[in-house]
N, C-alpha and C. Protein backbone atom coordinates (compact mmCIF):
# COMPACT_ATOMS: atom_id res chain seq x y z
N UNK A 1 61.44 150.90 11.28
CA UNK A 1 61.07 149.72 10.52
C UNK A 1 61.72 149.72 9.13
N UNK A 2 61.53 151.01 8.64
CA UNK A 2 62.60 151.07 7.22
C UNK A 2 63.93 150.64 7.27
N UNK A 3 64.26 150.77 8.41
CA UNK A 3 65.80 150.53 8.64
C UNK A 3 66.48 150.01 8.73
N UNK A 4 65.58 148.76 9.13
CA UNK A 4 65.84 147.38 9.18
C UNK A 4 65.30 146.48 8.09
N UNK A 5 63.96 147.10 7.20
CA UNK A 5 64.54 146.36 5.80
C UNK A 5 65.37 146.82 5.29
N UNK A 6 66.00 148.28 5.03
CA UNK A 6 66.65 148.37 4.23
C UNK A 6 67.75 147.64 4.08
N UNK A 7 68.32 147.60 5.95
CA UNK A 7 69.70 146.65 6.15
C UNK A 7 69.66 145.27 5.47
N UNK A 8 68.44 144.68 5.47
CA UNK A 8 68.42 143.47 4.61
C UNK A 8 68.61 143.44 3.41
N UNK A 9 67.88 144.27 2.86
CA UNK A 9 68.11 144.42 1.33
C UNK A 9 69.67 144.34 1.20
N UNK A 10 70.38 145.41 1.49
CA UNK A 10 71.10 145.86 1.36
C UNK A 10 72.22 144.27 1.39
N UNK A 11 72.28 143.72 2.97
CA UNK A 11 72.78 142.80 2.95
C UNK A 11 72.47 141.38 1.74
N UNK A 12 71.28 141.14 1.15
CA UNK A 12 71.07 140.32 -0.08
C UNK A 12 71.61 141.11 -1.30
N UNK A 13 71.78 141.94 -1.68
CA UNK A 13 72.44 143.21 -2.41
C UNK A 13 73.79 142.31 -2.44
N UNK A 14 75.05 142.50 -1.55
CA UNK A 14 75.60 142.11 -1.61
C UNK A 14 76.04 141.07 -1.44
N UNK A 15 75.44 139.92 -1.06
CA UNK A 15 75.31 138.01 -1.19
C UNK A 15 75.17 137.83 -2.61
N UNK A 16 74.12 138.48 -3.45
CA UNK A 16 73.79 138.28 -4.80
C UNK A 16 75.03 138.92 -5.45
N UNK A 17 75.78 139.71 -5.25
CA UNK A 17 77.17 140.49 -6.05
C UNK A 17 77.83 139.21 -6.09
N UNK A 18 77.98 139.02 -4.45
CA UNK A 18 79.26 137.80 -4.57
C UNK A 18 79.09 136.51 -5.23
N UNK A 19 77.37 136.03 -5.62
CA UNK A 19 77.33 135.05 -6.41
C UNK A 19 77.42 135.23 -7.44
N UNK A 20 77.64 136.14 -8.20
CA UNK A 20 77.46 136.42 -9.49
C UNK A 20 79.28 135.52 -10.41
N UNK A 21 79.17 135.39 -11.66
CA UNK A 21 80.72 135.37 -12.17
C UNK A 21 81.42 136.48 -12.15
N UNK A 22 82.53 136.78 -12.28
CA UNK A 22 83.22 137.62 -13.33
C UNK A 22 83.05 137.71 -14.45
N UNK A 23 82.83 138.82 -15.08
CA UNK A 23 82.93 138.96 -16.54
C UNK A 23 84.25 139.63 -17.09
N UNK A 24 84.99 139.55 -16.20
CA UNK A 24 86.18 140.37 -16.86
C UNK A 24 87.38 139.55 -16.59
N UNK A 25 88.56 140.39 -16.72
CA UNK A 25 89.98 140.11 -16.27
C UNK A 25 90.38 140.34 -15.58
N UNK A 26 89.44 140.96 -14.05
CA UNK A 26 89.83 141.14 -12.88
C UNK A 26 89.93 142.91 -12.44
N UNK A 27 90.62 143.16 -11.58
CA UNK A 27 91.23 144.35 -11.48
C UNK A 27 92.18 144.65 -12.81
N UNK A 28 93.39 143.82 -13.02
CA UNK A 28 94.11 144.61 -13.91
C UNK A 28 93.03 144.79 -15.05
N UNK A 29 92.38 143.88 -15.23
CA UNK A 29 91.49 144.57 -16.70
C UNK A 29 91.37 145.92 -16.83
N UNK A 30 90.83 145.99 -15.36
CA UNK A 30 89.94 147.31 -15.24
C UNK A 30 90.26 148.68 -15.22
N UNK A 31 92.11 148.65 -14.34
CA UNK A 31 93.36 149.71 -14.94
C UNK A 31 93.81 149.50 -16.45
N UNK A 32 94.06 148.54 -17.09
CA UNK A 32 94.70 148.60 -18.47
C UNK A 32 93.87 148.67 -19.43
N UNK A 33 92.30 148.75 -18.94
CA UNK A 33 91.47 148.87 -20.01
C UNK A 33 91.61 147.65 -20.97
N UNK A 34 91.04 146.51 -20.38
CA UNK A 34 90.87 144.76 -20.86
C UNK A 34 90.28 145.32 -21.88
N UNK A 35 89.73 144.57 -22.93
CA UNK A 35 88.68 144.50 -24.04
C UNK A 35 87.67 143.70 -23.23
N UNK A 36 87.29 143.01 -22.33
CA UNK A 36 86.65 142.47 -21.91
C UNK A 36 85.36 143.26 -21.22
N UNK A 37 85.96 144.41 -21.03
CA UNK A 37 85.13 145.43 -19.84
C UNK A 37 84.17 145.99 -20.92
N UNK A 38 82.78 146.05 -21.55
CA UNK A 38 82.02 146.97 -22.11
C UNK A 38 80.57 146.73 -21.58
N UNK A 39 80.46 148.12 -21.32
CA UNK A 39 78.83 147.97 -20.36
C UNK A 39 78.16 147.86 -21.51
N UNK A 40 78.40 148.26 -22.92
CA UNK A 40 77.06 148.63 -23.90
C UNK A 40 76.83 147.27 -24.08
N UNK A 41 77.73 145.96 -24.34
CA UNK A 41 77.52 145.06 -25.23
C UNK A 41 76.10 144.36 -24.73
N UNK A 42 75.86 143.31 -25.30
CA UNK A 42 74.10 142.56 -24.98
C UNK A 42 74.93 141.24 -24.77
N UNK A 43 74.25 141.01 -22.97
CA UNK A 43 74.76 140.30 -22.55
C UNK A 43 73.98 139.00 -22.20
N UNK A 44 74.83 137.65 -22.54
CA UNK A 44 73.58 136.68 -22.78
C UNK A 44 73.75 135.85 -21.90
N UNK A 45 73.49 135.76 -20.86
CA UNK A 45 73.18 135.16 -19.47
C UNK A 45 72.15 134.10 -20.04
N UNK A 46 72.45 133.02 -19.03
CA UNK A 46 71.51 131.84 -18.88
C UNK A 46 71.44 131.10 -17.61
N UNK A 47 70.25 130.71 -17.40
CA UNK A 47 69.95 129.77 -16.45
C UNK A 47 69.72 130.55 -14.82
N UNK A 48 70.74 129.76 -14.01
CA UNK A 48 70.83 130.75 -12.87
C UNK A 48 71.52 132.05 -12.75
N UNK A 49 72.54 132.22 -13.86
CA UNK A 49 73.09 133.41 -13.80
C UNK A 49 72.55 134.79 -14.33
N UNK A 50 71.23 134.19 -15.05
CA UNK A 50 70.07 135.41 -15.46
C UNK A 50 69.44 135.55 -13.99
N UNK A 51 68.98 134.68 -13.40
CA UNK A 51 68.08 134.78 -12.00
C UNK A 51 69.01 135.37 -11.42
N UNK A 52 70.26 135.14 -10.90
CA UNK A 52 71.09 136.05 -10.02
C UNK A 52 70.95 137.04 -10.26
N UNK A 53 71.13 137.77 -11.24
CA UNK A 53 71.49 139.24 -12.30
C UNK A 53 70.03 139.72 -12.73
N UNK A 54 69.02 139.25 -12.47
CA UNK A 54 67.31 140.03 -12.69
C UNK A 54 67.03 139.77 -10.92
N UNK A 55 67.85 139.27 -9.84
CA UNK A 55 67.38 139.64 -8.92
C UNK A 55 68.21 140.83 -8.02
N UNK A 56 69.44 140.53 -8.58
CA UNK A 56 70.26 141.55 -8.60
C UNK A 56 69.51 143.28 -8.69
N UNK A 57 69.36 143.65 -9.84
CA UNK A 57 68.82 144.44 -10.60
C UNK A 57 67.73 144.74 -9.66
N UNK A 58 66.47 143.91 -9.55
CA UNK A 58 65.45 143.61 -8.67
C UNK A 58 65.68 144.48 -7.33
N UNK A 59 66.77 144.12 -6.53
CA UNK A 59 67.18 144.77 -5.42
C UNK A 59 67.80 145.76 -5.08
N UNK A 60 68.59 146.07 -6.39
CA UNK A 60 69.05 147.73 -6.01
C UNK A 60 68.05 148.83 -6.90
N UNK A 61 66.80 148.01 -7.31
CA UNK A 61 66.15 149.05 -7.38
C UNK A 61 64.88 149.17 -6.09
N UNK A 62 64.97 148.05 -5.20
CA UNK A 62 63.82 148.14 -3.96
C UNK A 62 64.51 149.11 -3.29
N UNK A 63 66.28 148.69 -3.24
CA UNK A 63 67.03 149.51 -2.22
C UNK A 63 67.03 151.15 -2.38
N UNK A 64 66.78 151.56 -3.79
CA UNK A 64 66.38 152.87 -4.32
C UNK A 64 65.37 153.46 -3.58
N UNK A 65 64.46 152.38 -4.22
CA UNK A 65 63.17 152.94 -3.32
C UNK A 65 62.90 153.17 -1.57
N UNK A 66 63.56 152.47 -1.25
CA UNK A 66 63.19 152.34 0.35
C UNK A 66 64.38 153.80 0.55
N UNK A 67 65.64 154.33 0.24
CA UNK A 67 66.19 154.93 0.53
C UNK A 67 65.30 156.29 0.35
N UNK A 68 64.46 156.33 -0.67
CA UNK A 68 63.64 157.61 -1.24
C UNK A 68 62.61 157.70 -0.06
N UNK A 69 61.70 156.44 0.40
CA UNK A 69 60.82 156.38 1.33
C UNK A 69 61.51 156.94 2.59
N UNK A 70 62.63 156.54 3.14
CA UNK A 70 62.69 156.75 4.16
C UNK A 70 63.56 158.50 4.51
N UNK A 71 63.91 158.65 3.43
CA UNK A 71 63.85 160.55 3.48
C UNK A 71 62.58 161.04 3.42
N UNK A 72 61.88 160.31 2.92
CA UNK A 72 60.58 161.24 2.65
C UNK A 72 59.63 161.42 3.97
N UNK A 73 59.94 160.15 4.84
CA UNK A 73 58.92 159.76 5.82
C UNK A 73 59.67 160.20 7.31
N UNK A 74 60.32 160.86 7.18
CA UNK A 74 61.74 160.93 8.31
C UNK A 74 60.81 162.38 8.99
């Protein structure tokens, strides 16, 4: 039964990635070291792109959990 939520999660996990924007310059940003790329900065999302990104968040921390449950319960 874990196994098959987890696969869900997992699969909304990544539906919610792909809706999200870019925040960067792509791949090359990410080899040439863009200025665009900084995890520290405070990032100011609005509207639906906060709901994407707090459900985001939301789900890879259920997916945490269910991965912990289902070692534990195995």
């Amino acid at each position: 039964m874990l196994d098959i939520i987890l696969m869900i999660v997992a699969i909304i996990i990544i539906l919610l990635t792909l809706l999200q924007s870019g925040k960067s310059e792509g791949m090359s940003g990410a080899f040439t070291g863009g200025n665009g790329l900084n995890l520290f900065t405070n990032v100011k999302e609005r509207g639906p792109e906060k709901i994407i990104a707090n459900a985001t968040l939301a789900m890879g921390i259920l997916f945490f959990l269910l991965v912990i449950a289902e070692n534990l319960f195995k």
